[in-house]
PDB file of N, CA and C in Angstrom:
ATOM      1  N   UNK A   1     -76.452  31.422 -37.401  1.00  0.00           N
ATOM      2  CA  UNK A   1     -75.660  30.400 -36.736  1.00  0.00           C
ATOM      3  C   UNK A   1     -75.285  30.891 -35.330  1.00  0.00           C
ATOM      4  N   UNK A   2     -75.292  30.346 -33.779  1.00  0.00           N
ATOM      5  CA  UNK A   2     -75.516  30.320 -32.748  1.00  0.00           C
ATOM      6  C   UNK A   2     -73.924  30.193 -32.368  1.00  0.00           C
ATOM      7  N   UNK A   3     -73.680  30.886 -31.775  1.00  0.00           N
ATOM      8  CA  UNK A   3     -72.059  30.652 -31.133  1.00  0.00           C
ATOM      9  C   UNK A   3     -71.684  30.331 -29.870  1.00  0.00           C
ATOM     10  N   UNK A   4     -71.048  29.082 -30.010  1.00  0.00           N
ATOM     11  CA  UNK A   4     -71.278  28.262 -28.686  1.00  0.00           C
ATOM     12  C   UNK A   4     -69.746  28.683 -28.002  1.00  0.00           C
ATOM     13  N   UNK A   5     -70.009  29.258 -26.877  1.00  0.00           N
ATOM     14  CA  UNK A   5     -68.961  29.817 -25.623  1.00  0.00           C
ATOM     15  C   UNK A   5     -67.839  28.049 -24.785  1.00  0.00           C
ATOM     16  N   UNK A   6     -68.572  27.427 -25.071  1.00  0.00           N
ATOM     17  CA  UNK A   6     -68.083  26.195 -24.219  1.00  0.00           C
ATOM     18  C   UNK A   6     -66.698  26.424 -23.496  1.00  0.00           C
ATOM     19  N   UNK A   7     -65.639  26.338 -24.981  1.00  0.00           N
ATOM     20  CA  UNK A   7     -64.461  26.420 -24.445  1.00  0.00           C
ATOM     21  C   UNK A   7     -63.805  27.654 -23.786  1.00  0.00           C
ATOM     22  N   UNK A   8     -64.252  28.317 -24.326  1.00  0.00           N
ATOM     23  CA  UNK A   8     -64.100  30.081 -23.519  1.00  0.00           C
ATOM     24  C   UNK A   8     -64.318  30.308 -22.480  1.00  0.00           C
ATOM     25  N   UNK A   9     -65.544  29.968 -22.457  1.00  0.00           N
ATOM     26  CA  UNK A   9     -66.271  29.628 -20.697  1.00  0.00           C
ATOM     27  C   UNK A   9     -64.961  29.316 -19.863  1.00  0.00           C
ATOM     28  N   UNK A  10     -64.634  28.244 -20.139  1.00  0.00           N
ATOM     29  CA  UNK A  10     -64.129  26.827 -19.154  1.00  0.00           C
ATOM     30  C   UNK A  10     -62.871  27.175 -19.494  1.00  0.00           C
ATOM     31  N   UNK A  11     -62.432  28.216 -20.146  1.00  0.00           N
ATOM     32  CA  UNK A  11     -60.881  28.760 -20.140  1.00  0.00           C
ATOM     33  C   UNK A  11     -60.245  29.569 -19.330  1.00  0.00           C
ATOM     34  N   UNK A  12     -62.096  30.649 -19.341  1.00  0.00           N
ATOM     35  CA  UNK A  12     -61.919  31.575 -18.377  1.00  0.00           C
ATOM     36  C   UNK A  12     -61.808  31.075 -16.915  1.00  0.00           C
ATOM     37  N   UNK A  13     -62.887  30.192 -16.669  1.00  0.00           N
ATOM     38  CA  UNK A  13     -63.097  29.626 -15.558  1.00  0.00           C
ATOM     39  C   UNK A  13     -62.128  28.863 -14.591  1.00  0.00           C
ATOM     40  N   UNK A  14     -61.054  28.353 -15.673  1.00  0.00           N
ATOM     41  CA  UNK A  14     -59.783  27.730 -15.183  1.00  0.00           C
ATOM     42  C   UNK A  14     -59.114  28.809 -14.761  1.00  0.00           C
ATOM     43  N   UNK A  15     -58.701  29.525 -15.464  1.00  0.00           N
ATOM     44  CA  UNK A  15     -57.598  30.769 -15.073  1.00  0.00           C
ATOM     45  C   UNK A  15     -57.955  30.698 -13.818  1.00  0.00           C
ATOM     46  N   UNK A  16     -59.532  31.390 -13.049  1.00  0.00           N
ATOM     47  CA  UNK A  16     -59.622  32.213 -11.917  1.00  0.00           C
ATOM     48  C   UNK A  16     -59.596  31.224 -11.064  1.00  0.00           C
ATOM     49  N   UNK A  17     -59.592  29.612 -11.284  1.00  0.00           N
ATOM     50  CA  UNK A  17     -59.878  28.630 -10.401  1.00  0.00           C
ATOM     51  C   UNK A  17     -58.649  28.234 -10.490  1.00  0.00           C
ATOM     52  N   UNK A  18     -57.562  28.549 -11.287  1.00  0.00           N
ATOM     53  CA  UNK A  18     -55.905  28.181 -10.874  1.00  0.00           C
ATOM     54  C   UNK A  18     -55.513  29.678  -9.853  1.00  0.00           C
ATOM     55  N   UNK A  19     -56.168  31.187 -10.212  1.00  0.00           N
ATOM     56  CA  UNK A  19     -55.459  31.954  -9.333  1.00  0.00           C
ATOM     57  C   UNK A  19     -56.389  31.398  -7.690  1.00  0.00           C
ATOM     58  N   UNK A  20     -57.162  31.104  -7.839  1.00  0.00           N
ATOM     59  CA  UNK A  20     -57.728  30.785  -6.601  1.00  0.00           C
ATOM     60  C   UNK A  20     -57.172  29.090  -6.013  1.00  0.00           C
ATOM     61  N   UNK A  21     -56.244  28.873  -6.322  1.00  0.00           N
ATOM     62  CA  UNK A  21     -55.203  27.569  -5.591  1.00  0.00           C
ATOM     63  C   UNK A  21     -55.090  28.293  -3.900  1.00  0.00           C
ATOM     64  N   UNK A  22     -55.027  27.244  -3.474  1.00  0.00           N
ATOM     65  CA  UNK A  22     -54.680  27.406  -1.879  1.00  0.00           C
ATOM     66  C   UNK A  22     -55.390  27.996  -0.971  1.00  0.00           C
ATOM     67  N   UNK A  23     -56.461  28.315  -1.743  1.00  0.00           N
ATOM     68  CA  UNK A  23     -58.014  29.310  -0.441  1.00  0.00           C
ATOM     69  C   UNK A  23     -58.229  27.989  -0.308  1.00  0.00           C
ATOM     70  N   UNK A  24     -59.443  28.186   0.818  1.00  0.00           N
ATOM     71  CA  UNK A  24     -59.873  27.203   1.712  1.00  0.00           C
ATOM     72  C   UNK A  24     -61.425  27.089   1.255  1.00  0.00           C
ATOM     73  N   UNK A  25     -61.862  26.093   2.102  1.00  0.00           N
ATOM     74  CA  UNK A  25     -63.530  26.033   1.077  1.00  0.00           C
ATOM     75  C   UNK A  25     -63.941  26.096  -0.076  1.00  0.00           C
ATOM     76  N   UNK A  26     -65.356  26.586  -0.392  1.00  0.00           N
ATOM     77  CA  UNK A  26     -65.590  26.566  -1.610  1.00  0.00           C
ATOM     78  C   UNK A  26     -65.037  27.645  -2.238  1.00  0.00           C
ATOM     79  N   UNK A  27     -64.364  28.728  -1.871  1.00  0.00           N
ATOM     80  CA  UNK A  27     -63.411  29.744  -2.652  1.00  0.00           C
ATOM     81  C   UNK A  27     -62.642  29.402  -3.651  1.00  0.00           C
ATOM     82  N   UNK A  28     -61.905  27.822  -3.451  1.00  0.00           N
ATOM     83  CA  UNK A  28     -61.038  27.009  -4.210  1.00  0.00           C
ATOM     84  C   UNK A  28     -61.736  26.893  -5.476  1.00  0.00           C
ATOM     85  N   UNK A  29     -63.016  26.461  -5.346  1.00  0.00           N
ATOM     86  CA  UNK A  29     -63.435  25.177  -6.452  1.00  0.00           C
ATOM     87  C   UNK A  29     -64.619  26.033  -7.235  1.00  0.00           C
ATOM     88  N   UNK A  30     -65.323  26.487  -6.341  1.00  0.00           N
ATOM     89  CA  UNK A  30     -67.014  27.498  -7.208  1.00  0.00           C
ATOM     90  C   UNK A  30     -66.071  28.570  -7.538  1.00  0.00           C
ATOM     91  N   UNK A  31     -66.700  28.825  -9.337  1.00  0.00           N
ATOM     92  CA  UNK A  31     -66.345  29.791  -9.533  1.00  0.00           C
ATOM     93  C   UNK A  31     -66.647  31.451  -9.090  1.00  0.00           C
ATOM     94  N   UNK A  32     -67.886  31.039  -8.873  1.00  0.00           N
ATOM     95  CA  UNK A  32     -68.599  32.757  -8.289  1.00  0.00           C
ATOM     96  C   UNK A  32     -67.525  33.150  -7.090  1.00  0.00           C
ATOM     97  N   UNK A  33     -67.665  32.279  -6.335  1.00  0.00           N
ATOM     98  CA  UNK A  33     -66.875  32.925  -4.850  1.00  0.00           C
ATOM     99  C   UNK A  33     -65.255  32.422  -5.217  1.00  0.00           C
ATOM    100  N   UNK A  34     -64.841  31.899  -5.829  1.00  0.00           N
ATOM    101  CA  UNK A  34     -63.545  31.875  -6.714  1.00  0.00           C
ATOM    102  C   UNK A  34     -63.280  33.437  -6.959  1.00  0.00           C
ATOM    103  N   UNK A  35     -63.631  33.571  -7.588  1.00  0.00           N
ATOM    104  CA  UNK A  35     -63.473  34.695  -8.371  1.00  0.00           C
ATOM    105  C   UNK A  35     -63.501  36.039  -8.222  1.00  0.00           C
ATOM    106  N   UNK A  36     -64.529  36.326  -6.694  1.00  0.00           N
ATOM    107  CA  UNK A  36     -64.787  37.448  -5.525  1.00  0.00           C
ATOM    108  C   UNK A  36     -63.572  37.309  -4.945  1.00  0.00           C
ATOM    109  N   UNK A  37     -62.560  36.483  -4.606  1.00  0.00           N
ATOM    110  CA  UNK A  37     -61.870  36.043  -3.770  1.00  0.00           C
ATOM    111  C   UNK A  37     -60.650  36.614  -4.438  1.00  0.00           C
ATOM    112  N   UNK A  38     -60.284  36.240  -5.312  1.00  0.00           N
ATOM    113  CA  UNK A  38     -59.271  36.362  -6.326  1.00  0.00           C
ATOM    114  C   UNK A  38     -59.164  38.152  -6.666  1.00  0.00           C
ATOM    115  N   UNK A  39     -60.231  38.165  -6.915  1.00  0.00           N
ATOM    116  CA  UNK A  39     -60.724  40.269  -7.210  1.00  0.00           C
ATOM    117  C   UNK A  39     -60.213  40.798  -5.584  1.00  0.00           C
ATOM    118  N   UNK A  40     -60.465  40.035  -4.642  1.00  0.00           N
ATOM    119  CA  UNK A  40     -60.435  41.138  -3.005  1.00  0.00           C
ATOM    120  C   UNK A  40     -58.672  40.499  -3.308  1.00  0.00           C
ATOM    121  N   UNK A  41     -58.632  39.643  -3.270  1.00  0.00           N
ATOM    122  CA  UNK A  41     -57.051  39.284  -2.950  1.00  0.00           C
ATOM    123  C   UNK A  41     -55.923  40.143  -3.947  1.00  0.00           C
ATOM    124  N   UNK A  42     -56.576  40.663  -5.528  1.00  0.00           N
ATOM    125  CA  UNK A  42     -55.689  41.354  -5.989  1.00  0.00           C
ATOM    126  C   UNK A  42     -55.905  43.331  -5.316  1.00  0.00           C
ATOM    127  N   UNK A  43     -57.042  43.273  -5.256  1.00  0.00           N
ATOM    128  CA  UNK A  43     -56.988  44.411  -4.278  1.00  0.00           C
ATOM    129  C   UNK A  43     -56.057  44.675  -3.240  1.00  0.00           C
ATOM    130  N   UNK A  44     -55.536  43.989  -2.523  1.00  0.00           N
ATOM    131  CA  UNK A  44     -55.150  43.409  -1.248  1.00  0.00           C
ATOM    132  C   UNK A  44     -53.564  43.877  -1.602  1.00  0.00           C
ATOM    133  N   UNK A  45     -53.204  42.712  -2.197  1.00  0.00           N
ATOM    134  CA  UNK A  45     -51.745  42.863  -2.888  1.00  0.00           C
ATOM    135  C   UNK A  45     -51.391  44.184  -3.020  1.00  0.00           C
ATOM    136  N   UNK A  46     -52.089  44.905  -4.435  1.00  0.00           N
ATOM    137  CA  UNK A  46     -52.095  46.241  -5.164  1.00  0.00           C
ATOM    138  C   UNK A  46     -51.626  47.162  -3.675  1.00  0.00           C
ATOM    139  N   UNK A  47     -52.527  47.261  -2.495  1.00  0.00           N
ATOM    140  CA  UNK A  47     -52.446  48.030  -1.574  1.00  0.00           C
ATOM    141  C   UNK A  47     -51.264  47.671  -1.241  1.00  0.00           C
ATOM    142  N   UNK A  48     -51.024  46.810  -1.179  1.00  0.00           N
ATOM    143  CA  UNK A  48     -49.955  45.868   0.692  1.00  0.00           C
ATOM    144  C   UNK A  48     -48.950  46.275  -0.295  1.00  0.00           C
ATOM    145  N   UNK A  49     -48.487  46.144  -1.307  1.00  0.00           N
ATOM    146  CA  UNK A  49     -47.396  46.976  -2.086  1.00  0.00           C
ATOM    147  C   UNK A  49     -46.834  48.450  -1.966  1.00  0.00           C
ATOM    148  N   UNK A  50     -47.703  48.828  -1.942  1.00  0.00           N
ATOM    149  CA  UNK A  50     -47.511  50.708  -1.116  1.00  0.00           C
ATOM    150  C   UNK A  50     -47.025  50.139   0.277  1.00  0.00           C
ATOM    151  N   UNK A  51     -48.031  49.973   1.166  1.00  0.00           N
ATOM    152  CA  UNK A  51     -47.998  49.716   2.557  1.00  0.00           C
ATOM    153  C   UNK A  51     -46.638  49.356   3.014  1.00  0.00           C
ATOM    154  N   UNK A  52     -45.989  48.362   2.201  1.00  0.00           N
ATOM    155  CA  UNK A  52     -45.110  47.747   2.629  1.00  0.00           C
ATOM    156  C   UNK A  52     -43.651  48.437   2.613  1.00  0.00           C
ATOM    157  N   UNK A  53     -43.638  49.624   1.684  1.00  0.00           N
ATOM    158  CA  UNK A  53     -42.506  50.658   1.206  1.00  0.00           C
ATOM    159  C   UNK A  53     -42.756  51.758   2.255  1.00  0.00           C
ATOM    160  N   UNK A  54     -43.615  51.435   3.069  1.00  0.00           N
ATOM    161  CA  UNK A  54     -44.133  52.325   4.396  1.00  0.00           C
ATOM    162  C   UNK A  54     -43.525  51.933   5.419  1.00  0.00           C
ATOM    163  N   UNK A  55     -43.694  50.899   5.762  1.00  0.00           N
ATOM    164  CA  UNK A  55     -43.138  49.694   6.673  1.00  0.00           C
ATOM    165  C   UNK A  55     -41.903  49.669   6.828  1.00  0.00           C
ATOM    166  N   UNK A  56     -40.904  49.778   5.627  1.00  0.00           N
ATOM    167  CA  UNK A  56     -39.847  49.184   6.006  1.00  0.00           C
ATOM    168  C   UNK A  56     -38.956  51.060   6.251  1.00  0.00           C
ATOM    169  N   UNK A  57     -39.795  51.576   5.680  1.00  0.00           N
ATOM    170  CA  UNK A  57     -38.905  53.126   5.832  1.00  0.00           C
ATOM    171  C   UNK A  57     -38.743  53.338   7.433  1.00  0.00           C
ATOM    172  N   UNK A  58     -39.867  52.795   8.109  1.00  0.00           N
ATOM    173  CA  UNK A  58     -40.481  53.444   9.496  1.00  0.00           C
ATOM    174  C   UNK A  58     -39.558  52.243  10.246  1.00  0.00           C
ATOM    175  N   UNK A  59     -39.186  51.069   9.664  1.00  0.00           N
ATOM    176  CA  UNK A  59     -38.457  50.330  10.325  1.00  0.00           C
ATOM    177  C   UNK A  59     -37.270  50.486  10.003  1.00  0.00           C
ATOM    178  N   UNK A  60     -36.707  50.975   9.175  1.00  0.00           N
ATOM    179  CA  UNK A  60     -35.286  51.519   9.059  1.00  0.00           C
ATOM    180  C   UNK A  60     -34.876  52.705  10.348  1.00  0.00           C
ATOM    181  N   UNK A  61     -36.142  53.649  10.037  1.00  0.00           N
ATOM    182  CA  UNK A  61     -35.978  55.062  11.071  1.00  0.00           C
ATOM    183  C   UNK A  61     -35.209  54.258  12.449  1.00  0.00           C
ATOM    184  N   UNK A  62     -36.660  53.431  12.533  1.00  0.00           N
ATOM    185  CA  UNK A  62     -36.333  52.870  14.264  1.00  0.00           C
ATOM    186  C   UNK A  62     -34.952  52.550  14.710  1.00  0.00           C
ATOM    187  N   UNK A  63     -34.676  51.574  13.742  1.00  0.00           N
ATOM    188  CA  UNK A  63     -32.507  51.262  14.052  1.00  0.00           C
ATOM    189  C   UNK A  63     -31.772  52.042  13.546  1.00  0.00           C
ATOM    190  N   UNK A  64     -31.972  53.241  12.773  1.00  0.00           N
ATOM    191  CA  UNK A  64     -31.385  54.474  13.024  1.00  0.00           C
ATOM    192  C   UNK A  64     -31.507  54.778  14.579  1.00  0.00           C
ATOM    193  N   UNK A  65     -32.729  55.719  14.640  1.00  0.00           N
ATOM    194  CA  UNK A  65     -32.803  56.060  15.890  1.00  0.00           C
ATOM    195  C   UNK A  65     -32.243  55.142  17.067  1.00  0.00           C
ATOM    196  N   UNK A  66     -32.058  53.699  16.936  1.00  0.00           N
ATOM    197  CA  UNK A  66     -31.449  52.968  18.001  1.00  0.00           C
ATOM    198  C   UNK A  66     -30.285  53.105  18.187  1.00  0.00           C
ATOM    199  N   UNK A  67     -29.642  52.709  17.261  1.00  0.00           N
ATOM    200  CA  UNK A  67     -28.572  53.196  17.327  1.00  0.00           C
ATOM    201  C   UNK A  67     -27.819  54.596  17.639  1.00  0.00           C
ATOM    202  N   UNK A  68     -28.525  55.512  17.473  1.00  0.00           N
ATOM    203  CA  UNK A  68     -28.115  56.886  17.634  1.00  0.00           C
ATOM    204  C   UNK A  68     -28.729  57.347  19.214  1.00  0.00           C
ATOM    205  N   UNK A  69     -29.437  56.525  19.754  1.00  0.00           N
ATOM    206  CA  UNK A  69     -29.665  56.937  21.058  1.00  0.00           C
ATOM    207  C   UNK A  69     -28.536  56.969  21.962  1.00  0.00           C
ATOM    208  N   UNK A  70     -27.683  55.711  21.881  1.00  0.00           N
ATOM    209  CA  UNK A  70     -26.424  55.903  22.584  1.00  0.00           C
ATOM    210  C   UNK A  70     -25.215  56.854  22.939  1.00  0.00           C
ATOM    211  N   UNK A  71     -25.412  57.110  21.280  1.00  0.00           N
ATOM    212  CA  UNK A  71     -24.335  58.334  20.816  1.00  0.00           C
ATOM    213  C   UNK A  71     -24.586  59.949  21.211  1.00  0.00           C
ATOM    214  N   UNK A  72     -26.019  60.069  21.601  1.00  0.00           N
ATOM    215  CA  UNK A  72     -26.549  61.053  22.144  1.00  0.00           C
ATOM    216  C   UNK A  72     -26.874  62.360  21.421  1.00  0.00           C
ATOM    217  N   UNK A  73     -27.713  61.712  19.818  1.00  0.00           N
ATOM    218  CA  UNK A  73     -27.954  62.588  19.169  1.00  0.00           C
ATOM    219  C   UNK A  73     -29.022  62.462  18.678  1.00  0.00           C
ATOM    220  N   UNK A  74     -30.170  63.124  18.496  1.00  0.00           N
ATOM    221  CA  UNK A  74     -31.301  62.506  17.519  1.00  0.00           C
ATOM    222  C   UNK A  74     -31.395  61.741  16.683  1.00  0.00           C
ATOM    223  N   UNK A  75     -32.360  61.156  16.162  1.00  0.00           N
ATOM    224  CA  UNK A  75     -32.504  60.747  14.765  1.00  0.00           C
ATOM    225  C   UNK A  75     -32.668  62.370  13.818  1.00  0.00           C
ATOM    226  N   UNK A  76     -33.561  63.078  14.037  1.00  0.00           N
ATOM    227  CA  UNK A  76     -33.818  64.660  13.187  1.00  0.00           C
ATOM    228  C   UNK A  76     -32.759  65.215  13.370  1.00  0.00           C
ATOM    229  N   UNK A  77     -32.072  65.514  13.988  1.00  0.00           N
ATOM    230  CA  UNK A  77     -30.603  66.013  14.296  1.00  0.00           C
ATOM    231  C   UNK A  77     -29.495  65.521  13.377  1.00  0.00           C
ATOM    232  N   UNK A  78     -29.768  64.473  13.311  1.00  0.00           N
ATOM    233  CA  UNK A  78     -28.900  63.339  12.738  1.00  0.00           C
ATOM    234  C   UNK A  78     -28.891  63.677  11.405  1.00  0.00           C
ATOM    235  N   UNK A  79     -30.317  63.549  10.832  1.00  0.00           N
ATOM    236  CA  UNK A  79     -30.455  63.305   9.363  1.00  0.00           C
ATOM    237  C   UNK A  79     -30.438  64.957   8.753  1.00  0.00           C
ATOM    238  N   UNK A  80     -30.577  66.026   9.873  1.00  0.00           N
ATOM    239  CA  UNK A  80     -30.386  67.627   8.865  1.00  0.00           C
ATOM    240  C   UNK A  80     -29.384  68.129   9.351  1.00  0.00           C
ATOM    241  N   UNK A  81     -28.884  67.166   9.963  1.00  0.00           N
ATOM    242  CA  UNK A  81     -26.683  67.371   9.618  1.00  0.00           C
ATOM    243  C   UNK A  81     -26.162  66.946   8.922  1.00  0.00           C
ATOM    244  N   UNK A  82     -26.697  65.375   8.286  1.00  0.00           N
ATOM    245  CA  UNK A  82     -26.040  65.213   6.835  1.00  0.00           C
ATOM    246  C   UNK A  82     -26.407  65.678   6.234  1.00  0.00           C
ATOM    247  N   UNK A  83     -27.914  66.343   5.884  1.00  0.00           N
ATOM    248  CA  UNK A  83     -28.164  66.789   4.745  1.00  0.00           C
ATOM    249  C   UNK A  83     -27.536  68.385   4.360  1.00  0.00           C
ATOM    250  N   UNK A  84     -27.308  68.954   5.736  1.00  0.00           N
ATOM    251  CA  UNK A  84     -26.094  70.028   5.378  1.00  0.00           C
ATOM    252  C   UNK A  84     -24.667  69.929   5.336  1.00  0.00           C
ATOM    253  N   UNK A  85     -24.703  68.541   5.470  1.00  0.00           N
ATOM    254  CA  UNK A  85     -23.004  68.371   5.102  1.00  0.00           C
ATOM    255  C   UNK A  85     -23.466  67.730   3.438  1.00  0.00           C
ATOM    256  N   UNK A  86     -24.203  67.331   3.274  1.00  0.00           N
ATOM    257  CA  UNK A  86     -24.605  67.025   2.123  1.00  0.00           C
ATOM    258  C   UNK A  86     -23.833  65.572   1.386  1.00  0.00           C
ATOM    259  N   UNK A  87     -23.957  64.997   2.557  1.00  0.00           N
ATOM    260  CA  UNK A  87     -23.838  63.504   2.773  1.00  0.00           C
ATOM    261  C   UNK A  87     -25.430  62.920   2.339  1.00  0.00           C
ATOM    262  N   UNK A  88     -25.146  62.089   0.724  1.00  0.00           N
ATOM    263  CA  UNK A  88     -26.601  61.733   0.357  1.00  0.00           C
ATOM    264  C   UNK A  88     -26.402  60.351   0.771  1.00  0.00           C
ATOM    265  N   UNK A  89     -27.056  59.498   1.759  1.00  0.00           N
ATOM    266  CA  UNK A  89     -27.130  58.625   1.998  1.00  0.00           C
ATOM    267  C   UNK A  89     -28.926  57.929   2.473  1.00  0.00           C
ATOM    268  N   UNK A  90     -29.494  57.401   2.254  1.00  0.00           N
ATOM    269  CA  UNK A  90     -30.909  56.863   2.192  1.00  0.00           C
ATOM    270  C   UNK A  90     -31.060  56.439   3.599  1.00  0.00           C
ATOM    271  N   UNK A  91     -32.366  55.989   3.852  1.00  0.00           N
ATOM    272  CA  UNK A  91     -32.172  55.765   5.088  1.00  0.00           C
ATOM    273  C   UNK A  91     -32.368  54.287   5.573  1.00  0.00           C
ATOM    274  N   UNK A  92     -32.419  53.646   4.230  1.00  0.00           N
ATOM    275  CA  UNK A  92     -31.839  51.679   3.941  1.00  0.00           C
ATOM    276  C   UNK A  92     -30.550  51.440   4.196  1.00  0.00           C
ATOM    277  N   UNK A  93     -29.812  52.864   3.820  1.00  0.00           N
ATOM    278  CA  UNK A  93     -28.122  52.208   4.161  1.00  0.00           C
ATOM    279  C   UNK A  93     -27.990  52.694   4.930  1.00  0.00           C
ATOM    280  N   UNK A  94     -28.397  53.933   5.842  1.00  0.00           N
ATOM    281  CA  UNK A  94     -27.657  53.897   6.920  1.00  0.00           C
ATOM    282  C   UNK A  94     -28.299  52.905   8.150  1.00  0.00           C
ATOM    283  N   UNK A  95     -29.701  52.534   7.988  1.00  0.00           N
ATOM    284  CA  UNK A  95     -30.142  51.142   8.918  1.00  0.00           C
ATOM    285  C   UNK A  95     -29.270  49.895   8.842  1.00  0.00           C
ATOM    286  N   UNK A  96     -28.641  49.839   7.923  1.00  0.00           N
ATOM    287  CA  UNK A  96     -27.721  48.975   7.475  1.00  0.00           C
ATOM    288  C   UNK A  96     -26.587  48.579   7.826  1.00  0.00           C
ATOM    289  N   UNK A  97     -25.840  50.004   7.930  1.00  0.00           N
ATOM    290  CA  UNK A  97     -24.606  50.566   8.313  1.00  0.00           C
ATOM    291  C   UNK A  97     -24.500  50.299  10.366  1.00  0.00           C
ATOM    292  N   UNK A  98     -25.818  50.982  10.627  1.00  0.00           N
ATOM    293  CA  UNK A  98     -26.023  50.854  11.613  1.00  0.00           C
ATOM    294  C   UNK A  98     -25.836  49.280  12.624  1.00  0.00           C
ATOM    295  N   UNK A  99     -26.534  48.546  11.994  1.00  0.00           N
ATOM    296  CA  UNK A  99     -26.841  47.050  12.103  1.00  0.00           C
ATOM    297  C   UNK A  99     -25.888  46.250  12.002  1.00  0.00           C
ATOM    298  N   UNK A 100     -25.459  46.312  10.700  1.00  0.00           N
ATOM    299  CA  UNK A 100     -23.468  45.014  10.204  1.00  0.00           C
ATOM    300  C   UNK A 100     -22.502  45.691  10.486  1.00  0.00           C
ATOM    301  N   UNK A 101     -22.273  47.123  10.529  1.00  0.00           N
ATOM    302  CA  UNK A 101     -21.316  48.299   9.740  1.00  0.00           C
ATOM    303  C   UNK A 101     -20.916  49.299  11.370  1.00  0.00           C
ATOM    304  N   UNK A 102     -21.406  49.176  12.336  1.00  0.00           N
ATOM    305  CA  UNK A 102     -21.492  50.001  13.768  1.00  0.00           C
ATOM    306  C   UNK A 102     -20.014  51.052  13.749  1.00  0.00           C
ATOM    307  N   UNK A 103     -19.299  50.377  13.509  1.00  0.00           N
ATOM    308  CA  UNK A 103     -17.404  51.373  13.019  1.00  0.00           C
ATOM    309  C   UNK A 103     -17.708  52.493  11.990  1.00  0.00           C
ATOM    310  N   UNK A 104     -18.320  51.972  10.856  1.00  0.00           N
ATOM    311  CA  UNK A 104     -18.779  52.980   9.788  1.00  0.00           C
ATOM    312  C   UNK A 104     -19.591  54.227  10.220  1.00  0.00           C
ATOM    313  N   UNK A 105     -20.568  53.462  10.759  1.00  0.00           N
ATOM    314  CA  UNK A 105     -21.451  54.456  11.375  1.00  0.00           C
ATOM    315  C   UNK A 105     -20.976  55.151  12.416  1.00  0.00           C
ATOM    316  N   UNK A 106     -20.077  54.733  13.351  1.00  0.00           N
ATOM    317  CA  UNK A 106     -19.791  55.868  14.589  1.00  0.00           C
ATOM    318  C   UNK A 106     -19.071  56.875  13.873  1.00  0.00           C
ATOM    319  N   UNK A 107     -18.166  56.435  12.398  1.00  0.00           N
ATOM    320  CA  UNK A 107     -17.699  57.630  11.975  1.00  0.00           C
ATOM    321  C   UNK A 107     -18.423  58.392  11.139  1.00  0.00           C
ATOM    322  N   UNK A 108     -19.728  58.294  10.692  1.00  0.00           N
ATOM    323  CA  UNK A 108     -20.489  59.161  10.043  1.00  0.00           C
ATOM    324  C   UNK A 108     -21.146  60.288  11.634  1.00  0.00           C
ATOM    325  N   UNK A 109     -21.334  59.428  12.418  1.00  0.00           N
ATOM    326  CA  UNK A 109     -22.088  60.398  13.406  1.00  0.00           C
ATOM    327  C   UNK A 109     -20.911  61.571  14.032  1.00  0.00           C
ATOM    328  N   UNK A 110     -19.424  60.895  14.121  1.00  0.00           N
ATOM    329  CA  UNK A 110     -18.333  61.678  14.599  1.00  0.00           C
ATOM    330  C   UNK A 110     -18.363  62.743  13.339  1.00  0.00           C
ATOM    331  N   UNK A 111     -18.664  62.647  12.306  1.00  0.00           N
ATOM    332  CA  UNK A 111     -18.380  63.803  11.362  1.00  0.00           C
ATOM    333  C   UNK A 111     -19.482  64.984  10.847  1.00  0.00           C
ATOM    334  N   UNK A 112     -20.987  64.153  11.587  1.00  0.00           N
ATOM    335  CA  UNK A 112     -21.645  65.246  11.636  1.00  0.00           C
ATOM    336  C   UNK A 112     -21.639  66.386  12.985  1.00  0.00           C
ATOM    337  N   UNK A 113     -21.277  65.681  13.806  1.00  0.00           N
ATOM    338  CA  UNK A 113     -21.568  66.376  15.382  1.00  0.00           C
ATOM    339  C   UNK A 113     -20.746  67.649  15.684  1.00  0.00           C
TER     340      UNK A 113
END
């Protein structure tokens, strides 16, 4: 007895043709290039997920460092004076601090200097 795929097929085929919503051309609708599309795009993601915990560290640094240019101290200066005062603070909150918080922060920099 012969086992017919029909609905399996066309189960599978839906899935990758619902993750492939919103491409353009035939990427949308054919499954072959559906489905290439869908494989590079989860590639894509997977990466840009790292990448992006890259991004925002290096953009935190920067409004650190902006802020601390005024005050007339490094950013490296900055950050291995708290860490020998042993002030654990990340460098999300003090971009933070920096940004809404400027009072907070002039007194963290007055207490490392």
């Amino acid at each position: 007895m012969r086992v017919k795929r029909g609905t399996v097929r066309h189960a599978k085929h839906k899935k990758i043709i619902k993750a492939a919503k919103g491409y353009t051309g035939r990427r949308k609708s054919v499954f072959k290039l559906a489905k290439q599309a869908v494989l590079k795009a989860g590639k894509y993601s997977y990466r840009d997920r790292r990448v992006k915990k890259r991004e925002f560290r290096s953009l935190w640094i920067v409004r650190i460092n902006a802020f601390l240019s005024d005050k007339g101290i490094s950013y490296s200066e900055f950050i291995h004076k708290l860490a020998e005062k042993k002030i654990d603070l990340n460098r999300k909150i003090l971009a933070d601090l920096a940004k809404n918080n400027p009072e907070v922060m002039e007194k963290l920099v007055a207490e490392v200097k």
